[in-house]
Each structure stands twice: as C-alpha cells, then as structure tokens.
Protein backbone atom coordinates (compact mmCIF):
# COMPACT_ATOMS: atom_id res chain seq x y z
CA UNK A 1 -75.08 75.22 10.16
CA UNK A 2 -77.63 73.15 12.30
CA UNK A 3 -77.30 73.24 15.95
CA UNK A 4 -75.93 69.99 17.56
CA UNK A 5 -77.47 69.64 20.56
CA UNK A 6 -81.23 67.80 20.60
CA UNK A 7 -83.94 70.39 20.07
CA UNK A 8 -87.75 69.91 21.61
CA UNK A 9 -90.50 70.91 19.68
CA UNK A 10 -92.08 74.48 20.63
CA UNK A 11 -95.49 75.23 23.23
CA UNK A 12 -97.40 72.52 23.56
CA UNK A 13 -96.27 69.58 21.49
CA UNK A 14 -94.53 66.96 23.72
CA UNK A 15 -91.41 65.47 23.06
CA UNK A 16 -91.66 61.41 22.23
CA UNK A 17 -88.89 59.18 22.06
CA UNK A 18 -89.26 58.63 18.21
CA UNK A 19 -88.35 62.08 18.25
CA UNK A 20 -85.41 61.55 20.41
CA UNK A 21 -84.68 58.47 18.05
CA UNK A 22 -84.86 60.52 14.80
CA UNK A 23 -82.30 63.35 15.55
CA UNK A 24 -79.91 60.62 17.33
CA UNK A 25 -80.10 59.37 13.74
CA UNK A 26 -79.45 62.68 12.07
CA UNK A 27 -76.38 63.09 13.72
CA UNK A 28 -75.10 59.57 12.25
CA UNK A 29 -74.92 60.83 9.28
CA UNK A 30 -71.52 60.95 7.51
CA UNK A 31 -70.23 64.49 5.97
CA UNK A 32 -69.70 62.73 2.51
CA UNK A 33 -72.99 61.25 2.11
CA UNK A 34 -75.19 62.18 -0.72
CA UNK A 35 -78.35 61.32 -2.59
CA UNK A 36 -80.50 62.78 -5.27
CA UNK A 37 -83.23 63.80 -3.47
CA UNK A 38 -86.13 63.37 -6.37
CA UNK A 39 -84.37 59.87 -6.03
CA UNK A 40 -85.09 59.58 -2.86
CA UNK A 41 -88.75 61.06 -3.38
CA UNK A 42 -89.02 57.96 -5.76
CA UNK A 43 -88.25 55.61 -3.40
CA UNK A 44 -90.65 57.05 -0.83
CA UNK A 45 -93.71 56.55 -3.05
CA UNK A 46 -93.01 53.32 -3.38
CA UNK A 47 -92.12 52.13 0.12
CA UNK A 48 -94.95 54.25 1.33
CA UNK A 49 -97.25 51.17 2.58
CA UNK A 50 -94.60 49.81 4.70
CA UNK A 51 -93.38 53.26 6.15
CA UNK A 52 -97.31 54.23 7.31
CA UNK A 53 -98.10 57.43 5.48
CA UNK A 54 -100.52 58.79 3.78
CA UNK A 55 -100.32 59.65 -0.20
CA UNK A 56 -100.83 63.57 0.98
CA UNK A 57 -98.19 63.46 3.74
CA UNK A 58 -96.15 62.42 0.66
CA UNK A 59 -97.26 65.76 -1.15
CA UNK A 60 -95.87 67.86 1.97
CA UNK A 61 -93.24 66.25 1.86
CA UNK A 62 -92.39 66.68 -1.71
CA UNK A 63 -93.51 70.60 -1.28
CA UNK A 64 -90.96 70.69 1.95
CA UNK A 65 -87.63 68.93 -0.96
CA UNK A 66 -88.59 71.48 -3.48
CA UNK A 67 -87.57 74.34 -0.91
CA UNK A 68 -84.01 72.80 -0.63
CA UNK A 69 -82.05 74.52 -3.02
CA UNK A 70 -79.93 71.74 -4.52
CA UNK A 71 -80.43 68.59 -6.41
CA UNK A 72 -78.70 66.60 -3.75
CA UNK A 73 -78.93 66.51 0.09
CA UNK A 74 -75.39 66.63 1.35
CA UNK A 75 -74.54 65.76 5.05
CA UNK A 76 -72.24 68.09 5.25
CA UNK A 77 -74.36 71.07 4.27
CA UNK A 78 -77.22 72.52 5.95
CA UNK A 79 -80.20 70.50 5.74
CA UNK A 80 -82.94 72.79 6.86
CA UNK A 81 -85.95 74.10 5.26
CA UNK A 82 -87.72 77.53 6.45
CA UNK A 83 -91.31 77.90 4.57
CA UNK A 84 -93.89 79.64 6.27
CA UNK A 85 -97.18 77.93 6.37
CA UNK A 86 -98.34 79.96 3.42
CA UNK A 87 -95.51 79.19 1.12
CA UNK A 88 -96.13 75.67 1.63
CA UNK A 89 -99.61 75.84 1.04
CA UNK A 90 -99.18 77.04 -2.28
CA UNK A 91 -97.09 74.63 -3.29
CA UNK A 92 -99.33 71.63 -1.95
CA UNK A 93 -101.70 73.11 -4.30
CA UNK A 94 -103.40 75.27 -1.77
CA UNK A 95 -103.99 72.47 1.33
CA UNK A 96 -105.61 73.84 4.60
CA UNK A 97 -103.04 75.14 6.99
CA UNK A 98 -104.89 72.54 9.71
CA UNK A 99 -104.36 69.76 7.11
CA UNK A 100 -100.72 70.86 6.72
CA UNK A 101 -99.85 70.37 10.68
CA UNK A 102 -101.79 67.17 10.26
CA UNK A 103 -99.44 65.72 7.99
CA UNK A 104 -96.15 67.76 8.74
CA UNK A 105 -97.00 65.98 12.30
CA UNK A 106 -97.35 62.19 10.17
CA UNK A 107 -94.09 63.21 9.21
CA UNK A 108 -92.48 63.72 12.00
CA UNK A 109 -94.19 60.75 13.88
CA UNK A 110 -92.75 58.42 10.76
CA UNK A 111 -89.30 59.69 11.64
CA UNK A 112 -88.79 61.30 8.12
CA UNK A 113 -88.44 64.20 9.54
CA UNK A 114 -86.97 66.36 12.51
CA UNK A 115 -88.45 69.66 13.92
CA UNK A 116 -85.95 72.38 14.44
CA UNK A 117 -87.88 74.82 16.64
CA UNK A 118 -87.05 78.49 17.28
CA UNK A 119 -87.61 80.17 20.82
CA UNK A 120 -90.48 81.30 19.62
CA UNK A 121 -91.88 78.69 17.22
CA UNK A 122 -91.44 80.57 13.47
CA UNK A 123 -89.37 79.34 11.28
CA UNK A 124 -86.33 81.50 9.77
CA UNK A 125 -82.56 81.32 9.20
CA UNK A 126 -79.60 83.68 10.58
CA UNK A 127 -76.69 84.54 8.09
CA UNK A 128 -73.64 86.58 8.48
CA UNK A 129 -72.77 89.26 6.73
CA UNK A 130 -71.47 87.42 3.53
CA UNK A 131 -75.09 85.73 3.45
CA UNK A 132 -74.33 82.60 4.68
CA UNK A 133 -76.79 80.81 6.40
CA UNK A 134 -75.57 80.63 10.22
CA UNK A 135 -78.41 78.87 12.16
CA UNK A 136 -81.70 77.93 10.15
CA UNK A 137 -85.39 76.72 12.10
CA UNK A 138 -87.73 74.81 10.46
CA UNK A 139 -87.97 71.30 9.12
CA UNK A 140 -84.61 69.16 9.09
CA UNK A 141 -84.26 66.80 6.11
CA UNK A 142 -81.74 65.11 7.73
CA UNK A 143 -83.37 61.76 8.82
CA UNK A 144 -84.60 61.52 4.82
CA UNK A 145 -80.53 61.33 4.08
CA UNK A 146 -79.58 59.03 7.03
CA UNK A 147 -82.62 56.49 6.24
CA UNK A 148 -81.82 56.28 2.30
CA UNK A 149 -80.05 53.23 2.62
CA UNK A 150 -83.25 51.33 4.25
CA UNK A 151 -85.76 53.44 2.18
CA UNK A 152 -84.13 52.30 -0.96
CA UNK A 153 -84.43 48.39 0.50
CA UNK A 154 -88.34 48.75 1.26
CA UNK A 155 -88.86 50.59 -2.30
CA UNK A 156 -87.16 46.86 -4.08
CA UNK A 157 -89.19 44.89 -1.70
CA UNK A 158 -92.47 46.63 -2.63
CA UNK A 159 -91.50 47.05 -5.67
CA UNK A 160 -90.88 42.63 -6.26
CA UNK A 161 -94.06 42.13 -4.27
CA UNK A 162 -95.84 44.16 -6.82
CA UNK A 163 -94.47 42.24 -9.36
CA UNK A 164 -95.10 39.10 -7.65
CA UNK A 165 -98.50 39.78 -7.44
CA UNK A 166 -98.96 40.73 -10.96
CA UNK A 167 -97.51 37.64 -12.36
CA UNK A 168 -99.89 35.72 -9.75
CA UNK A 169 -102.81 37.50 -10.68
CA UNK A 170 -101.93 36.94 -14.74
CA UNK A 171 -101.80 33.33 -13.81
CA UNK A 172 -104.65 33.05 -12.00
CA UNK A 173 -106.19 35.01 -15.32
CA UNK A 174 -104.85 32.11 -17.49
CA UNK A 175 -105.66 29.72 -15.69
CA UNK A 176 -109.63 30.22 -15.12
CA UNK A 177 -109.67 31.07 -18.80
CA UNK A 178 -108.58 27.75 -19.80
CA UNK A 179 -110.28 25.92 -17.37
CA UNK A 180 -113.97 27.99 -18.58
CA UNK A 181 -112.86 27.04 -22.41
CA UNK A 182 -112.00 23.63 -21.57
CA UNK A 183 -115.54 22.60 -19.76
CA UNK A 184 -117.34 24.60 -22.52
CA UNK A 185 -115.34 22.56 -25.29
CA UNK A 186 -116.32 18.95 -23.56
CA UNK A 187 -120.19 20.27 -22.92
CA UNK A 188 -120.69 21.60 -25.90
CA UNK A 189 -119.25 18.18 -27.57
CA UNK A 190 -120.87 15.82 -25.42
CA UNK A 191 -117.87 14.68 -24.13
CA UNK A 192 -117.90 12.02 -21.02
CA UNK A 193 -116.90 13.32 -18.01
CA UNK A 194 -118.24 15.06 -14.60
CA UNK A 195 -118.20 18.59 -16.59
CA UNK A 196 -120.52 19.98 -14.38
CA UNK A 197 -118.70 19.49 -10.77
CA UNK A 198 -115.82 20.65 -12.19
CA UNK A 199 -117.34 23.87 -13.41
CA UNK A 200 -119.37 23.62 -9.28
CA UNK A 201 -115.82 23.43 -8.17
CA UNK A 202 -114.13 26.42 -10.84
CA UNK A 203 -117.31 28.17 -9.32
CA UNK A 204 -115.96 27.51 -5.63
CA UNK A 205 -112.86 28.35 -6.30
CA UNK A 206 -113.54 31.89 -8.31
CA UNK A 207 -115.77 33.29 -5.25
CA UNK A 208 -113.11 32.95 -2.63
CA UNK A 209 -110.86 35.30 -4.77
CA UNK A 210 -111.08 38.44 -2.87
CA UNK A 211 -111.38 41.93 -4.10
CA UNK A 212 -107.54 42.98 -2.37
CA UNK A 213 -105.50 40.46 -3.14
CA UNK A 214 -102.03 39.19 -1.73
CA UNK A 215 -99.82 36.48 -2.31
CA UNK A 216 -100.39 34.59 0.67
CA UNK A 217 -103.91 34.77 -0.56
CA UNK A 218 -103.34 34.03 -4.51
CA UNK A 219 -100.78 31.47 -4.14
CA UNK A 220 -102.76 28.42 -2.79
CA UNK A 221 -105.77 29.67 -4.50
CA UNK A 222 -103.64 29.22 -8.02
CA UNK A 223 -102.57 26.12 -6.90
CA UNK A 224 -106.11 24.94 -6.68
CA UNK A 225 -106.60 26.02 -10.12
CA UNK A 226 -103.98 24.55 -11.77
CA UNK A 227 -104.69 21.31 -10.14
CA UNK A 228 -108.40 21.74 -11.27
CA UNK A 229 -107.03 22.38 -14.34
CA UNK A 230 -104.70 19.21 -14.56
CA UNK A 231 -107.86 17.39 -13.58
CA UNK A 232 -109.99 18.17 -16.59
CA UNK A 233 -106.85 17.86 -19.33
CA UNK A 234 -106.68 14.37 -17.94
CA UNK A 235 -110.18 13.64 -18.32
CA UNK A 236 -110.17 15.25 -21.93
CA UNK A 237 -107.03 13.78 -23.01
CA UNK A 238 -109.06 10.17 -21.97
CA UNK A 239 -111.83 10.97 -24.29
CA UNK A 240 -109.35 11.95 -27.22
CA UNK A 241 -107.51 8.31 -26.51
CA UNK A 242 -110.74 6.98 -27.20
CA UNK A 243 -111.84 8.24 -29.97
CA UNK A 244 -108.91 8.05 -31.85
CA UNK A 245 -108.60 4.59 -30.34
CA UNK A 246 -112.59 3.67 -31.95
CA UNK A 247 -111.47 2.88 -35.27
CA UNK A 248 -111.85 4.02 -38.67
CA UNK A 249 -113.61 2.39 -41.51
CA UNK A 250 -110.74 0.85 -42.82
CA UNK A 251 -110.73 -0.90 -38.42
CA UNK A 252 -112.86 -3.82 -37.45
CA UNK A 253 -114.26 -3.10 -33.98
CA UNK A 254 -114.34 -5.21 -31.27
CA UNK A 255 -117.88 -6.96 -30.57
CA UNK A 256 -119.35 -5.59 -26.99
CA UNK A 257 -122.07 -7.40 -25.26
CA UNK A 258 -124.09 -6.96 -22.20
CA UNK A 259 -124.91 -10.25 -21.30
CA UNK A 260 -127.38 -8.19 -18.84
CA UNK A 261 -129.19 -6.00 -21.55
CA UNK A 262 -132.25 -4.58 -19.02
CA UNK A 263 -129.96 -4.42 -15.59
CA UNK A 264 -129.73 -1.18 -14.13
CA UNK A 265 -125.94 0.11 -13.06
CA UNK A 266 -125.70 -0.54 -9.62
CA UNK A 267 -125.48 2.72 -8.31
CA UNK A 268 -129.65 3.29 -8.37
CA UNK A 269 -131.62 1.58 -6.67
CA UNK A 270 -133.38 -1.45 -7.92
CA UNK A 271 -136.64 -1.45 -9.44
CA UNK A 272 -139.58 -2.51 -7.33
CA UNK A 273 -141.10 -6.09 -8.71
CA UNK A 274 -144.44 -6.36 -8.92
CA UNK A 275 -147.33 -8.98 -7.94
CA UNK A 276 -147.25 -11.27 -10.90
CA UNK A 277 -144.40 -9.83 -12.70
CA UNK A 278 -141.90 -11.81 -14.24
CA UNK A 279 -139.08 -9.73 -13.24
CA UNK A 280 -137.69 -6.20 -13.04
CA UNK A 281 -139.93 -3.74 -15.04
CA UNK A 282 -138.91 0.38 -14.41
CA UNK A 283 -142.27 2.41 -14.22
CA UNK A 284 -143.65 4.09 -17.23
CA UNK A 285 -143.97 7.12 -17.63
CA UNK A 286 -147.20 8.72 -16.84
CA UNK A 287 -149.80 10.27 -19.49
CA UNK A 288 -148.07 12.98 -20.66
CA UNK A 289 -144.93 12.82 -19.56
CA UNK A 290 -142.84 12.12 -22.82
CA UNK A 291 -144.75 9.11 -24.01
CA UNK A 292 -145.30 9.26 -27.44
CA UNK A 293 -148.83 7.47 -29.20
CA UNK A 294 -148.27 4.87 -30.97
CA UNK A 295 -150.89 3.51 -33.66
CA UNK A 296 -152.03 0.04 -32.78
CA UNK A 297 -151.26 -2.99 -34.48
CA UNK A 298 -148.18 -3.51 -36.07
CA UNK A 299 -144.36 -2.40 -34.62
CA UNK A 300 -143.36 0.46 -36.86
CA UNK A 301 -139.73 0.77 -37.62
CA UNK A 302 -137.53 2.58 -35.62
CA UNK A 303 -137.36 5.78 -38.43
CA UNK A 304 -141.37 5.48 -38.74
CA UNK A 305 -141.47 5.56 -34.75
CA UNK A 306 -139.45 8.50 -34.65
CA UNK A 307 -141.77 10.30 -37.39
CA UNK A 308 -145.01 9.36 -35.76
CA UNK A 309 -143.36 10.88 -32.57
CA UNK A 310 -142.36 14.29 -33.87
CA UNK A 311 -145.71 14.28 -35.79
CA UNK A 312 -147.74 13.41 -33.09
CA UNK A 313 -146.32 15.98 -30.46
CA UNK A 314 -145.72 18.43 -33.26
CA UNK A 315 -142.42 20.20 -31.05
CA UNK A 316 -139.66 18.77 -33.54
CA UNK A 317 -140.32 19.18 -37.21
CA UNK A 318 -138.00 18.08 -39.76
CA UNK A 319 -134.43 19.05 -39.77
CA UNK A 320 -135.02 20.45 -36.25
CA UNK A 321 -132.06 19.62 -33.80
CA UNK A 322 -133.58 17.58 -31.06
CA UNK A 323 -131.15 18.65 -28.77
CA UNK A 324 -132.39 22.27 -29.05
CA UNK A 325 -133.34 23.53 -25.08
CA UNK A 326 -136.57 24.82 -24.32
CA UNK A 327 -136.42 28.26 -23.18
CA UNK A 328 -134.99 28.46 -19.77
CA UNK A 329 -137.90 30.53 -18.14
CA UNK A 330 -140.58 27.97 -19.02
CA UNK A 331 -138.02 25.39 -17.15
CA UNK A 332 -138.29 27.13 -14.45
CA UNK A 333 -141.91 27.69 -14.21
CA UNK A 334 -142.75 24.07 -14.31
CA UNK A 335 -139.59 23.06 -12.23
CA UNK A 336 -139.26 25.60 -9.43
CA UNK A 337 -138.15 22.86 -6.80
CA UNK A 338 -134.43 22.89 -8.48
CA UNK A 339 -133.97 27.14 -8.07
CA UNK A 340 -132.88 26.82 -4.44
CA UNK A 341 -130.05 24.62 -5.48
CA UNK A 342 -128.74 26.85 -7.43
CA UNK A 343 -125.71 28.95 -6.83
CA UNK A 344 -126.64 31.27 -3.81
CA UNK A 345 -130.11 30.11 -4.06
CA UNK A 346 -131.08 31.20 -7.58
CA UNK A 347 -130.89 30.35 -10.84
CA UNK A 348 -130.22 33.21 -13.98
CA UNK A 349 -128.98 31.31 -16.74
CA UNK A 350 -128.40 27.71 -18.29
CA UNK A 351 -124.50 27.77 -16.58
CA UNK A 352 -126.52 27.69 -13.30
CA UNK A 353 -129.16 25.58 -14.04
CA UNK A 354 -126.94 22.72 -14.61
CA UNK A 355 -125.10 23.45 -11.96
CA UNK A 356 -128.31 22.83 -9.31
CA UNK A 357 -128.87 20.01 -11.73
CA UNK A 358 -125.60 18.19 -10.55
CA UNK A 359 -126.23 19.28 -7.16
CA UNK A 360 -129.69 17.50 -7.41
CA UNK A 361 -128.45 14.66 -9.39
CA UNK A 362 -126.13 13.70 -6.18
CA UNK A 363 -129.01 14.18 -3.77
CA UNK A 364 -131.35 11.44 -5.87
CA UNK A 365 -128.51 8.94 -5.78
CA UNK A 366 -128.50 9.10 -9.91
CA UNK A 367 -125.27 7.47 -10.72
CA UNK A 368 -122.55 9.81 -12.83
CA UNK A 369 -122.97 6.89 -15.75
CA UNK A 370 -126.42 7.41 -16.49
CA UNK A 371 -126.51 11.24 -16.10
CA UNK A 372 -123.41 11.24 -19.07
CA UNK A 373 -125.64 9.04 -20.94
CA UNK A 374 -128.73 11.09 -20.55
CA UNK A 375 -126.61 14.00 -21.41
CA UNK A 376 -125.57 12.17 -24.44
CA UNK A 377 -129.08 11.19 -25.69
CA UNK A 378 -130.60 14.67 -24.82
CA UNK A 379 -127.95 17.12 -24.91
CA UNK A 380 -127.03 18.61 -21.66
CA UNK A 381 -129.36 21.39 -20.93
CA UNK A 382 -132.28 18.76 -21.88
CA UNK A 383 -130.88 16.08 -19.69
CA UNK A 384 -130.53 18.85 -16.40
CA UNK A 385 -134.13 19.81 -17.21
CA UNK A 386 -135.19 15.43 -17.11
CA UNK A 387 -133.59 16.28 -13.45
CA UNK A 388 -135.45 18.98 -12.46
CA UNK A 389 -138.67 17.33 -13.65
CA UNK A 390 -137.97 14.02 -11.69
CA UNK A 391 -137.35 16.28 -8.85
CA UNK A 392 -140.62 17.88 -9.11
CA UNK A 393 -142.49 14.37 -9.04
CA UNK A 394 -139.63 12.67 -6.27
CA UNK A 395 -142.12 11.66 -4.41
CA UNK A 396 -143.86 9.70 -7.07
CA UNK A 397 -140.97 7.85 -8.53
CA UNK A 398 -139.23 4.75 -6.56
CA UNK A 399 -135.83 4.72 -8.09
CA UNK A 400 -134.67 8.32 -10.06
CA UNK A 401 -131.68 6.42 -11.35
CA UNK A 402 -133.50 3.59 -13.12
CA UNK A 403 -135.98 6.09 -14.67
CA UNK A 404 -133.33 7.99 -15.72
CA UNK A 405 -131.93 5.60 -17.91
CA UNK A 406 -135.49 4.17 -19.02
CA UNK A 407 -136.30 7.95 -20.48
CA UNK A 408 -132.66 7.67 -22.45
CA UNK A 409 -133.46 4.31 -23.68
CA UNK A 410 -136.39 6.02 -24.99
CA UNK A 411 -135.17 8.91 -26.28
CA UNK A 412 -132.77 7.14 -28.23
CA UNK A 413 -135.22 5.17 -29.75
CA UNK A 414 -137.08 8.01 -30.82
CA UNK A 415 -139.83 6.99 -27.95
CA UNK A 416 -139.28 10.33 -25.82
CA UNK A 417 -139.90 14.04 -26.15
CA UNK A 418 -139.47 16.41 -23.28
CA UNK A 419 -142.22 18.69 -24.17
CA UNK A 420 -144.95 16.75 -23.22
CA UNK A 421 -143.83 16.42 -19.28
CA UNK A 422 -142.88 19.95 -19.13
CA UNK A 423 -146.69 21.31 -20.12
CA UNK A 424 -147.37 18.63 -17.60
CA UNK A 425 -145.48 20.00 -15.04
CA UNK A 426 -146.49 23.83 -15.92
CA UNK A 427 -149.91 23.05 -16.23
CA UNK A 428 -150.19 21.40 -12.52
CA UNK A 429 -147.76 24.47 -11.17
CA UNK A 430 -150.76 26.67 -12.54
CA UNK A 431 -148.54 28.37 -15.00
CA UNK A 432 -149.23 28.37 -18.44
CA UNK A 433 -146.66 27.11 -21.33
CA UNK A 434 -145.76 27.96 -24.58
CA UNK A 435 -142.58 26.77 -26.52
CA UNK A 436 -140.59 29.90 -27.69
CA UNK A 437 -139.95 29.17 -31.79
C-alpha cells in the first residue's frame, strides 16, 4: 500500500506547494471510489486546453495508465506505477528520455500526478512473500481519481463550447452564402438598390473574421451578418412589390409626369449657365468620348439613330448585347486613377472594380439615383467603368452627377457608346487599345 505521510521529490527537484496541494488531495480520496480509467483518459483529451498540457504530456500519461494493471483505478487499492525510463519510452513510441522528464514534470506541475520517490530516486515496489505489493515508488495516479469529478465537468464544457462554435461558424457559413447569392441575383438583374455598398460592407465584415475563432469573436460578427442580410431581403422584397405591383397587360398604368423633364436630382450639383444661354445646358461630351456622328440634315428615328451609331463606331454589331463589358484589363489601362480605391489598394477582378467604383461614386458627390439609373442603361460593369472615366477627366468636368445622367439619357437613346472614350482615355495614358472579341 502507499505510504501516508507527504513524500518530497528526490536530489535536486524542489518541493512546490502544488505539490503539497496534490497529495493533500490524494489522500481525500474515498476507499469506494472508482472510475474507468480509459474513461478518464477520454475526458483528459478533451479538457486538455483548460488543464494546460501539452498533446504529448497526454501520451505519457496514457503510457504511465497502461502500466496499471486494471481497468479501473480504485481508491482503495494501490495506485502506483513503477516503469523505468526505458519501459516508458517504448511505449511513448520511443520519446527521448530528456523529453520524458519534460513532460512527466508538466504532469506533475498540472497536479495530475504525484511523485512517490524512493531514498534513492528509482522506482520499484516491495512485496511480501505471498507477492503482494507492500510499498511501491514511482508515479501515483491518485490525483487522476480524486480530480475525476472536475475533469469530467471541464471535458462537457469544452466539449458544448466546441459545439457552440461549430453551429456559429455553420451560421456564419449560411449566412455569407446567402448574402453573396442575394447581391449577385439583384446585379445580375439590374435590380434598384445600393448593391454595391452592401457587397463594400459583406467585404468589411468577411476580413475581420479571424483565422482562430471564438464565440466572443463570432457572435457579434454573425449578428452583423444577419442584419446585413435582413437589409438586402428588405430591399429585394421592395423591388419584387414593384414589379408585381407594375401591371400586366390586361392593367392600365398610371400616367407619370415630370413636370421638370431636363432638371437634374438635387443631389449633383447644378450645371454651370452660360453667357447667352437660355438656361441650364450639361456639357457635351468631348470628341470622342461616346458621341456618336450623326448625318446632317434630317432627325433620324430613334431605331435609325441607334443603327447609324453601332455602324458608325463598328463595337456593337447586330444581335450583340450592349451591355457586354469591355475586358477588364483595357479598363484599367485607360482608367488607372480608380485602382487605389480598390480593396487594399488594387483591383483583380470586376467584384473589385465596382467596388472602387462606389467608393469613387461617393467621393464625386454622384447621387445613388443616377448611378442605379446608369447601371440600368449600361449594365453595371459599364456604368462603374463611366465612373472611372469621369474620374480620369475630374478635373475637366463641373458637375460628375449631371454628366452622369446626360451619358444615360444618351445611352438610352441609342446616342452613347463607351468605346469611343475608353480609346480616348488609353490613347492619352500612352497605352494602346484593342477590344477583346
């Protein structure tokens, strides 16, 4: 049987008062108690980040059970286990006998174990003549039996954590998947909306996940998210009111007039007049930026305008979807004033593009209204691209908003075509252009 009286450890290792504290506990321990101790191994692994050890101290450990002969410690047996050095080291899978005291010592230090030293520092075991163990030295197991009941607590508590985490994370999944799908859905449709600052704001919200998560950390994150979320199924749920609010054929709409038909939204800046001028008149585009040349003489009709335009600039030919984006590196060599507003200062594909586009939209006072209707008349990689372009020539342009709109009026007439202000723009950048197919 084990010696009652407290034991120090042998030559040089000092005694600490965790060490004191661990055998007062091992005597606490009631002569009927019992526990399975592969059980108890369980529990171990999984409370291991709140008791401080180390995965390997976890392997000693599991080397030092396997030398207890029986399936379940039992207070009022013997709990004392002998190995040399080179018995446990083969069954730790042949770990350094310096690593061994390293860990052993963890052990001991995390009060899972108790050192029951011999005069002499080896480790063996006395029996009588009937082979009975009498006195045993080595490693005590006895703290492992009288600490079950708070080993099994912290294995449920890191155990629902995990759990907690894993649901969080899941949600968190769901979550940015819908809200990616949903801003797709209302781009790709031409939906109204501010599509773009809530994809600047998913965008926020996705780089402050960290690699390690916790739920202190996930929690108000995913609350973010969902509220994001709940922001764009309002907006979209608006836009399917309305158009299943427009009418069908069988409906008679409403008449809408603007009793203003060439006022600008008040959100731009006004138009400056000029000497002479009978009112209001937004500039016109220069030479070869998106006008379109028009035989003299008579008007042509709004389908013969639109003919003579794709004919004359030769970029749309029939059937050809005039929403179609030019290829994104050619944007970028005749617009490289927009890159730096880009997410972290660069620009790889159209997601980011329009992204710096918002960003740049905001910083020229262009109102949300005539962005969405640029976006409508253009498509939405066309309409970032108008922004880039007007950011290019900022300098030369007195109100962005107002020749924002003028270029949609103009493209929906047929009147507009991007191409021509983009070789404009690459050929004063020094870079030469070529529409890709």
């Amino acid at each position: 049987m084990e010696t009652d009286g407290i034991t120090t450890p042998f030559g040089r290792r000092a005694m600490t008062l965790g060490m004191l504290a661990s055998q007062a506990i091992a005597k606490t321990v009631s002569p009927e108690a019992s526990v399975d101790k592969w059980k108890l191994y369980r529990w171990l692994c999984e409370a291991r980040p709140k008791l401080g050890i180390s995965d390997r101290s976890l392997s000693v450990l599991n080397a030092l059970m396997s030398f207890y002969p029986k399936t379940d410690l039992v207070g009022s047996e013997g709990l004392v286990v002998f190995p040399s050095n080179a018995q446990l080291s083969l069954r730790t899978h042949g770990m350094a006998e310096t690593t061994l005291r390293r860990h052993l010592a963890a052990l001991v230090e995390a009060g899972l174990l108790t050192r029951r030293d011999s005069p002499n520092g080896k480790r063996y075991v006395r029996r009588d003549q009937q082979g009975t163990i009498g006195e045993a030295f080595g490693f005590s197991l006895a703290p492992l039996l009288a600490r079950a009941g708070e080993i099994e607590t912290l294995a449920a508590e890191v155990s629902a954590e995990r759990i907690l985490l894993q649901r969080l994370r899941e949600r968190v999944t769901l979550v940015r998947r819908d809200i990616v799908k949903l801003v797709e859905t209302a781009l790709e449709d031409g939906l109204a909306g501010d599509w773009l600052g809530f994809e600047a704001e998913y965008r926020r919200l996705a780089q402050s996940l960290p690699r390690v998560a916790t739920p202190e950390i996930l929690s108000p994150i995913l609350t973010a998210l969902e509220t994001l979320r709940a922001d764009i199924l309002k907006c979209l749920d608006q836009q399917i009111i309305l158009k299943n609010t427009d009418g069908n054929a069988g409906q008679t709409e409403r008449h809408k007039q603007n009793s203003k038909p060439d006022s600008t939204s008040d959100f731009e800046p006004c138009f400056e007049k000029k000497p002479g001028g009978d009112g209001e008149t937004p500039p016109r585009p220069a030479a070869g930026w998106g006008t379109s040349p028009v035989p003299e003489g008579e008007p042509l009709k709004t389908g013969a305008r639109m003919q003579a335009v794709r004919r004359n600039h030769g970029h749309l030919s029939a059937g050809a979807d005039p929403h179609k984006p030019y290829p994104l590196p050619l944007v970028l060599q005749a617009c490289p004033e927009i890159v730096p507003f880009g997410p972290g200062g660069r620009i790889s594909s159209w997601r980011d593009f329009m992204t710096a586009a918002v960003v740049v939209r905001s910083m020229l006072a262009v109102s949300p209204s005539a962005y969405e209707e640029a976006c409508a008349a253009l498509g939405p990689e066309n309409a970032a691209t108008v922004i880039a372009c007007i950011l290019e020539r900022a300098g030369h342009i007195n109100s962005a908003g107002g020749y924002l709109r003028d270029l949609t009026r103009r493209a929906e007439r047929g009147e507009f075509s991007l191409g021509p202000m983009l070789m404009a723009l690459a050929r004063a950048n020094g870079a030469p252009a070529k529409r890709a197919g």
